[in-house]
Every structure is written in structure tokens, then in C-alpha cells.
PDB file of N, CA and C in Angstrom:
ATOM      1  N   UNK A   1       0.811  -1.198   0.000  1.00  0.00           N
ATOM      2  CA  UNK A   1       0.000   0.000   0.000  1.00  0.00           C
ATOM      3  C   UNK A   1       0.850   1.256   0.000  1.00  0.00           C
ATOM      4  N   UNK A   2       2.234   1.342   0.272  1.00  0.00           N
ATOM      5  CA  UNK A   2       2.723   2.531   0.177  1.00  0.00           C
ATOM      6  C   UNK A   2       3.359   2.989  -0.443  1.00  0.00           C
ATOM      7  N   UNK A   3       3.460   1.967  -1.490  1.00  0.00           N
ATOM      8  CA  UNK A   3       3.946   2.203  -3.085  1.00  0.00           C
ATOM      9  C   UNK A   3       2.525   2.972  -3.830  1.00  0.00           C
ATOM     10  N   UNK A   4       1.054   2.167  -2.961  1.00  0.00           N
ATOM     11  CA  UNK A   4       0.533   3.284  -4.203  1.00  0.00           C
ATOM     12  C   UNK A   4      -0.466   4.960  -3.541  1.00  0.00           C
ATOM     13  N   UNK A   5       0.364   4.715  -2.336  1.00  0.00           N
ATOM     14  CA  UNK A   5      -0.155   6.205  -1.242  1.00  0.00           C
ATOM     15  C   UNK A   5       1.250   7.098  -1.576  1.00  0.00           C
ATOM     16  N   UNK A   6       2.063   6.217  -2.647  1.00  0.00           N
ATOM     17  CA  UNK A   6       3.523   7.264  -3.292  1.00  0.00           C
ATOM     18  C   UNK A   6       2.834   7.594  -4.527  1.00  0.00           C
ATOM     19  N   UNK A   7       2.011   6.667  -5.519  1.00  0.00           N
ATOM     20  CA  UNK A   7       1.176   7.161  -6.560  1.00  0.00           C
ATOM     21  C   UNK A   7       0.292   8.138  -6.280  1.00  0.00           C
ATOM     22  N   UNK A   8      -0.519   7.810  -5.428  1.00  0.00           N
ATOM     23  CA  UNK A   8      -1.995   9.269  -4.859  1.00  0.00           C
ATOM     24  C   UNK A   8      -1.186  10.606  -4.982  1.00  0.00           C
ATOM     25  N   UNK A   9       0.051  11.197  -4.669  1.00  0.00           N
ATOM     26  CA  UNK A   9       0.749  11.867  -4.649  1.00  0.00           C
ATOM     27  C   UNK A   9       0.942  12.588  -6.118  1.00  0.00           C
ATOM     28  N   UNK A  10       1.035  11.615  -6.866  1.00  0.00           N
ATOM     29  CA  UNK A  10       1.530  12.005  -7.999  1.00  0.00           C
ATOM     30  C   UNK A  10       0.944  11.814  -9.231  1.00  0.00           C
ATOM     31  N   UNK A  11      -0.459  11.650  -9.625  1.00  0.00           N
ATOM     32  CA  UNK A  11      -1.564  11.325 -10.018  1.00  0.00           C
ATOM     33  C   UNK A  11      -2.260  12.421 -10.432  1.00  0.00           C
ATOM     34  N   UNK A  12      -2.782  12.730 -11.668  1.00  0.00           N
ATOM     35  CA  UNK A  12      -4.055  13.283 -12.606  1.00  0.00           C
ATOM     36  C   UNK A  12      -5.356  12.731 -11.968  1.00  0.00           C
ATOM     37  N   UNK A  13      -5.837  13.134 -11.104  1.00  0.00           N
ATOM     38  CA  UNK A  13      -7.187  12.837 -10.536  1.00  0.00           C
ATOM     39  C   UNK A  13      -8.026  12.065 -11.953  1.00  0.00           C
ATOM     40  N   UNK A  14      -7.966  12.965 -12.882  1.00  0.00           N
ATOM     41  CA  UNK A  14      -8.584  12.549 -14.374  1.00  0.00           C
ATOM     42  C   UNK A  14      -8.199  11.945 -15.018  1.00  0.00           C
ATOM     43  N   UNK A  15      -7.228  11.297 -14.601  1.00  0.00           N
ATOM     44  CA  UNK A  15      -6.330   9.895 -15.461  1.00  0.00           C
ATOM     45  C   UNK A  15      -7.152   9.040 -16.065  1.00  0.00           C
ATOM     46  N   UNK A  16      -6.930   8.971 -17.257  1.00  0.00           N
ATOM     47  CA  UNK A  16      -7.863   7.720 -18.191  1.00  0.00           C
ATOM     48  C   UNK A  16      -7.094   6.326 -18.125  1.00  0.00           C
ATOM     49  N   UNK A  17      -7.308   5.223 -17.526  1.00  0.00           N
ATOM     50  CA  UNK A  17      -6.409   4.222 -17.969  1.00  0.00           C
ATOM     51  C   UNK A  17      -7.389   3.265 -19.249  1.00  0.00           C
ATOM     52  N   UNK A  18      -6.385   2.829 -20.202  1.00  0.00           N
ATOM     53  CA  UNK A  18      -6.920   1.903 -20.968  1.00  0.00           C
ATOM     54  C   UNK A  18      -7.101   0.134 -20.047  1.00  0.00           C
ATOM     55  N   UNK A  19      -7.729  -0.551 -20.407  1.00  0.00           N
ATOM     56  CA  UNK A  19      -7.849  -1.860 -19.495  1.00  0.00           C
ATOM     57  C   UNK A  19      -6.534  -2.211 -19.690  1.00  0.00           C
ATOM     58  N   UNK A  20      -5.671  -2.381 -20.605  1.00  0.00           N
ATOM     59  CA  UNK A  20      -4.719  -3.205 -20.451  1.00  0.00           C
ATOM     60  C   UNK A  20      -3.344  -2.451 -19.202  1.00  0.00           C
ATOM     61  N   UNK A  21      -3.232  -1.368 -19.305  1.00  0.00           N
ATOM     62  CA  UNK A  21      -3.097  -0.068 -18.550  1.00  0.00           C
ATOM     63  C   UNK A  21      -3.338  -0.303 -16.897  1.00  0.00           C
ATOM     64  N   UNK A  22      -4.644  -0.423 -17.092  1.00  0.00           N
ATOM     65  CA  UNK A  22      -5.418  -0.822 -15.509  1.00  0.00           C
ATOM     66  C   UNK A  22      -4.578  -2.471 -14.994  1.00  0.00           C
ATOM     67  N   UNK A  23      -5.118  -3.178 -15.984  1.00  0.00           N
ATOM     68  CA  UNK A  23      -4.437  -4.612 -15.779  1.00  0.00           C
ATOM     69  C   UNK A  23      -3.033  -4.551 -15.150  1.00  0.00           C
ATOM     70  N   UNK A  24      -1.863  -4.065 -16.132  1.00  0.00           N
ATOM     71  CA  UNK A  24      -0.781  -3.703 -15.171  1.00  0.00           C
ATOM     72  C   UNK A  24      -0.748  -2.826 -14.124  1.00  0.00           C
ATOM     73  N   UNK A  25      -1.182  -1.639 -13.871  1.00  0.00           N
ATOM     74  CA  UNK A  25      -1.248  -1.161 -12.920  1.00  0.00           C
ATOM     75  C   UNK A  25      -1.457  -1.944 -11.780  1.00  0.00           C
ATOM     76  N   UNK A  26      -2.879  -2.959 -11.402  1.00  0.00           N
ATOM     77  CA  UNK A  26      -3.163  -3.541 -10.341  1.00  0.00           C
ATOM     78  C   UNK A  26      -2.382  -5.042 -10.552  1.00  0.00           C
ATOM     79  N   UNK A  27      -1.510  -5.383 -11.741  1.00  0.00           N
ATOM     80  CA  UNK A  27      -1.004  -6.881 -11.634  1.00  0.00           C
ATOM     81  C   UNK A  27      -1.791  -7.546 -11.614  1.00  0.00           C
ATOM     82  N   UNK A  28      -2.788  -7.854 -12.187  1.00  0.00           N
ATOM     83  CA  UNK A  28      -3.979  -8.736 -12.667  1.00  0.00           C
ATOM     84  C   UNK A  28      -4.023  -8.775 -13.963  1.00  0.00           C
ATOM     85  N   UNK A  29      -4.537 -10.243 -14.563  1.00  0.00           N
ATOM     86  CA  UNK A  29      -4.913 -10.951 -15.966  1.00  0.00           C
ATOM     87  C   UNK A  29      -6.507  -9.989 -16.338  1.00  0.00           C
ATOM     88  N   UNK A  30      -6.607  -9.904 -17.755  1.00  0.00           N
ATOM     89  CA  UNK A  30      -7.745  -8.936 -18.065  1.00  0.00           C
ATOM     90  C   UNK A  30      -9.203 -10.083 -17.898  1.00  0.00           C
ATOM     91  N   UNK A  31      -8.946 -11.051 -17.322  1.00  0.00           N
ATOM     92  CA  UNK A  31     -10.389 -11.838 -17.249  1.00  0.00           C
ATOM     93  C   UNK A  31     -10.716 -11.374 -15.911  1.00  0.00           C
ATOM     94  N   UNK A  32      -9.724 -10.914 -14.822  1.00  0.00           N
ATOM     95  CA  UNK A  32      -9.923 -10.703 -13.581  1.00  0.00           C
ATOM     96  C   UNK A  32     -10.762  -9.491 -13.915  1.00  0.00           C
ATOM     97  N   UNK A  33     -10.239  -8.254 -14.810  1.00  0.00           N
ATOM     98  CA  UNK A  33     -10.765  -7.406 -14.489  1.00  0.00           C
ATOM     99  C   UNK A  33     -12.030  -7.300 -15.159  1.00  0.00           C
ATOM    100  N   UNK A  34     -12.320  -8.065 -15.915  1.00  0.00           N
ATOM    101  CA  UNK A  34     -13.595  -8.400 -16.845  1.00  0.00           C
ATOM    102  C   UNK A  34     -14.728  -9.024 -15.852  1.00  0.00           C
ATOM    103  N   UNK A  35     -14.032  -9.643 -14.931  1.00  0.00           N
ATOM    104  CA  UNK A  35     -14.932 -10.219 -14.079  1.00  0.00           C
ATOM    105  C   UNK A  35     -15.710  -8.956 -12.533  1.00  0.00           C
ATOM    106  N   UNK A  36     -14.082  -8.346 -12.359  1.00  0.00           N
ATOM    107  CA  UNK A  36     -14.298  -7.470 -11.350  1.00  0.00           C
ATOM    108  C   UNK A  36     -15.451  -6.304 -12.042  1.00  0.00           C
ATOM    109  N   UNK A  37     -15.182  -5.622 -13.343  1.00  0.00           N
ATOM    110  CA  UNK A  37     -16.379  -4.922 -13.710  1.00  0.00           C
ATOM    111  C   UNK A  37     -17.761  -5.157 -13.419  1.00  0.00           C
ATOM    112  N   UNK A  38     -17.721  -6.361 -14.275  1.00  0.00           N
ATOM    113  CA  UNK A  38     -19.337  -7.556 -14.119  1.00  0.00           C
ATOM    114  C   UNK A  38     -19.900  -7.679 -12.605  1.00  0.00           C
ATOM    115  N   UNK A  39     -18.992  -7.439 -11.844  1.00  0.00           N
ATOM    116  CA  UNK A  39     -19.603  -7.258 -10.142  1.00  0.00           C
ATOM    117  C   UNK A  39     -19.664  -6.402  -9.727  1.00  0.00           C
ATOM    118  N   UNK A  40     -19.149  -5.353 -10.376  1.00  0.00           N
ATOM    119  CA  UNK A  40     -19.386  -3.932  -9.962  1.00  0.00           C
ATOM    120  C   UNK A  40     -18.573  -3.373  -9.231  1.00  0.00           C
ATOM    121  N   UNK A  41     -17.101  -4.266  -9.140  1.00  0.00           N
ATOM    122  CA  UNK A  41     -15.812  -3.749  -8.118  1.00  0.00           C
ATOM    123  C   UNK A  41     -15.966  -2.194  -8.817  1.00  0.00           C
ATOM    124  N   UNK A  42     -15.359  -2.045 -10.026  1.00  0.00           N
ATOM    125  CA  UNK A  42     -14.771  -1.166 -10.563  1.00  0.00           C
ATOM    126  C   UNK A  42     -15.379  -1.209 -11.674  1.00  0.00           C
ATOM    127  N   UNK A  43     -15.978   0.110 -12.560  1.00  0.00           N
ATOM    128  CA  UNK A  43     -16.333   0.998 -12.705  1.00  0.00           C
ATOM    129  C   UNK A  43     -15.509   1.447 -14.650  1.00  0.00           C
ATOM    130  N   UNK A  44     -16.450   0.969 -15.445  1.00  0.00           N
ATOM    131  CA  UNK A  44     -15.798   1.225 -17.041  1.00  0.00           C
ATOM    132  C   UNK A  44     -16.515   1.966 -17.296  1.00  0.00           C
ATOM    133  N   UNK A  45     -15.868   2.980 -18.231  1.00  0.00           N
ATOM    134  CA  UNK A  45     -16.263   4.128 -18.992  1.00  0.00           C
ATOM    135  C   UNK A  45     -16.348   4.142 -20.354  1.00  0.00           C
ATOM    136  N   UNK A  46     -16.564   4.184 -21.331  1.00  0.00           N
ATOM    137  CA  UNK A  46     -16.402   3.952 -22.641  1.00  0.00           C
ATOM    138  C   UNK A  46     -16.853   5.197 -23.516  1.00  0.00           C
ATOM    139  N   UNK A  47     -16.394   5.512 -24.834  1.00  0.00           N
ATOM    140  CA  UNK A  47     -15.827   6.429 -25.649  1.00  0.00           C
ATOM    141  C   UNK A  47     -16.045   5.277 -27.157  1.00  0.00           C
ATOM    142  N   UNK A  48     -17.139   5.386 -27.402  1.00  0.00           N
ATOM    143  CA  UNK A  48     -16.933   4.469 -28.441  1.00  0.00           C
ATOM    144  C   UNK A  48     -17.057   2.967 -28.319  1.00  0.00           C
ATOM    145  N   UNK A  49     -16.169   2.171 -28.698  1.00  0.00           N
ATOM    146  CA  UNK A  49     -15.966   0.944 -28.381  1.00  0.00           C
ATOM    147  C   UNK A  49     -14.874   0.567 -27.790  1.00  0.00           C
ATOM    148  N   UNK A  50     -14.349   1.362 -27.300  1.00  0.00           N
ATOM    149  CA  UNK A  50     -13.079   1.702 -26.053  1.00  0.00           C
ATOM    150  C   UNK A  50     -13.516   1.486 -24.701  1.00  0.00           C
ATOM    151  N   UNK A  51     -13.134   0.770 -24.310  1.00  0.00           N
ATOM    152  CA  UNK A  51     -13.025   1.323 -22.297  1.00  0.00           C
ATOM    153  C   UNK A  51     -12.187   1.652 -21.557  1.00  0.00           C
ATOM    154  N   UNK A  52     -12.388   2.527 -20.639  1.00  0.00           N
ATOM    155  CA  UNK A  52     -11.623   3.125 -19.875  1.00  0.00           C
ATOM    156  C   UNK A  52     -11.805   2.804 -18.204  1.00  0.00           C
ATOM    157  N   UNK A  53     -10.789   3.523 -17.733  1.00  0.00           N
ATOM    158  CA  UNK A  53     -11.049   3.078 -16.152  1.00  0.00           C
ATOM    159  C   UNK A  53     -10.691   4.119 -15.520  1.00  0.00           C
ATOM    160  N   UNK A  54     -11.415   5.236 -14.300  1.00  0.00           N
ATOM    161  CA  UNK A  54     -10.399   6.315 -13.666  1.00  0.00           C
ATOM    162  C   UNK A  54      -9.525   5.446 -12.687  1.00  0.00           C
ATOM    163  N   UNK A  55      -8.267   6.069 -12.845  1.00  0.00           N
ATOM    164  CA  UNK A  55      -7.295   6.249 -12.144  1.00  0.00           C
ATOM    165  C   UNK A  55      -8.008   6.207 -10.787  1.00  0.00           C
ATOM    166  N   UNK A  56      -8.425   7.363 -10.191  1.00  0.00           N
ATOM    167  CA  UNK A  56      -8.729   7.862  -8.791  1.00  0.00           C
ATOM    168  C   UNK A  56      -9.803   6.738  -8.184  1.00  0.00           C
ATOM    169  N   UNK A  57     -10.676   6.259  -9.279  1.00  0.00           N
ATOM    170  CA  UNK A  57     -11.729   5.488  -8.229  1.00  0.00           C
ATOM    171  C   UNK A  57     -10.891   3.897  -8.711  1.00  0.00           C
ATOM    172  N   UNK A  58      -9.717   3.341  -8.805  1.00  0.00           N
ATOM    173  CA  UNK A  58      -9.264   2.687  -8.999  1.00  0.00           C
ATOM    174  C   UNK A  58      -8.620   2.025  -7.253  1.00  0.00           C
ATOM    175  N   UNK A  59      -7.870   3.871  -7.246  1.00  0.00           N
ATOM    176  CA  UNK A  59      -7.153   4.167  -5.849  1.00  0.00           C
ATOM    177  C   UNK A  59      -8.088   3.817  -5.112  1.00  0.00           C
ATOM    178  N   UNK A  60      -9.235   4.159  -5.208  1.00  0.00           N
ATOM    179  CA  UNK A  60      -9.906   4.423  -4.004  1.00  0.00           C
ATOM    180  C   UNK A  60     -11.204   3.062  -3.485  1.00  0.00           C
ATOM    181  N   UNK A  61     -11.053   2.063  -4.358  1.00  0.00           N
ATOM    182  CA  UNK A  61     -11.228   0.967  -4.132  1.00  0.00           C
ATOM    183  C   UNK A  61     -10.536   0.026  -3.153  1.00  0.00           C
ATOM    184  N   UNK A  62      -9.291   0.297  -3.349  1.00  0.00           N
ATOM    185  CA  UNK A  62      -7.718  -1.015  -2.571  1.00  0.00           C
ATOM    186  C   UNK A  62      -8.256  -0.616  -1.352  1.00  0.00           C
ATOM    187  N   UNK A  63      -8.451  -1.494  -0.230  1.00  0.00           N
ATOM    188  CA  UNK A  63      -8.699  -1.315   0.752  1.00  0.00           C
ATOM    189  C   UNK A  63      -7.216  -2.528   1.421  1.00  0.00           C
ATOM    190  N   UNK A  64      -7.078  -1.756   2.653  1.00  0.00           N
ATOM    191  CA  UNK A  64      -6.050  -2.739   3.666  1.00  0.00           C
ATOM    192  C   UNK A  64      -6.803  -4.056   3.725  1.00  0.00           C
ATOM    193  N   UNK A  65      -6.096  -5.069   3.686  1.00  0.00           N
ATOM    194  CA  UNK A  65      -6.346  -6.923   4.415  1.00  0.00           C
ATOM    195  C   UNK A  65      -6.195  -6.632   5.594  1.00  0.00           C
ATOM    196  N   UNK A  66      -7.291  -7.111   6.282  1.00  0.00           N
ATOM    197  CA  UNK A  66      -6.923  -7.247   7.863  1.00  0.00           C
ATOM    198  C   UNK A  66      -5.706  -8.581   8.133  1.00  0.00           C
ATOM    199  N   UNK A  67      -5.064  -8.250   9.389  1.00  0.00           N
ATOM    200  CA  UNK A  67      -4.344  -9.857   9.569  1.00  0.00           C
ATOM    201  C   UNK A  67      -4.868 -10.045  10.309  1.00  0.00           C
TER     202      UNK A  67
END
């Protein structure tokens, strides 16, 4: 988490990520995130036949694991 509370820092609130974009960002396969959409984790935008993902409500999803 404090690798990406070093990103929040340095971040375009309005950041467009493309999925594949998003995919690396969070280190996940694009079926994960195909799946996470479909449940409503996170949140696609589209422009056509494009999708997009914000940046900020990306951040603001990751929540701490309890131990």
C-alpha cells in the first residue's frame, strides 16, 4: 500500500487508464478485471468501443487486508 499512497501523490485525478493499462497497474490478468467490472468492483467508462477506467476510483477501491 505505500507504493501506491507514493502514486496518490503524484496522479491526474482525471487519469484515463486503458484496461490493459489498468491490468498492469493492479497486476492482474484482463479476465480478472472483466470479471471485477461484471460485479461492480470497478467501474468502465467507454468512448466508443473503447473502455476506460479512472485512475482515482481505482485508488480508491484497494482497501487494507486485515491480519
Amino acid at each position: 500500500l505505500d507504493d501506491f499512497a507514493k502514486e496518490l501523490k503524484v496522479y491526474n485525478p482525471d487519469e484515463l487508464l486503458t484496461r490493459e493499462q489498468t491490468c498492469e497497474f493492479l497486476q492482474i490478468d484482463s479476465s480478472t478485471l472483466w470479471h471485477w467490472t461484471n460485479k461492480g468492483k470497478v467501474t468502465a467508462y467507454g468512448i466508443g468501443s473503447r473502455r476506460y477506467f479512472k485512475k482515482a476510483e481505482i485508488l480508491e477501491n484497494l482497501k487494507p487486508l486485515k491480519k
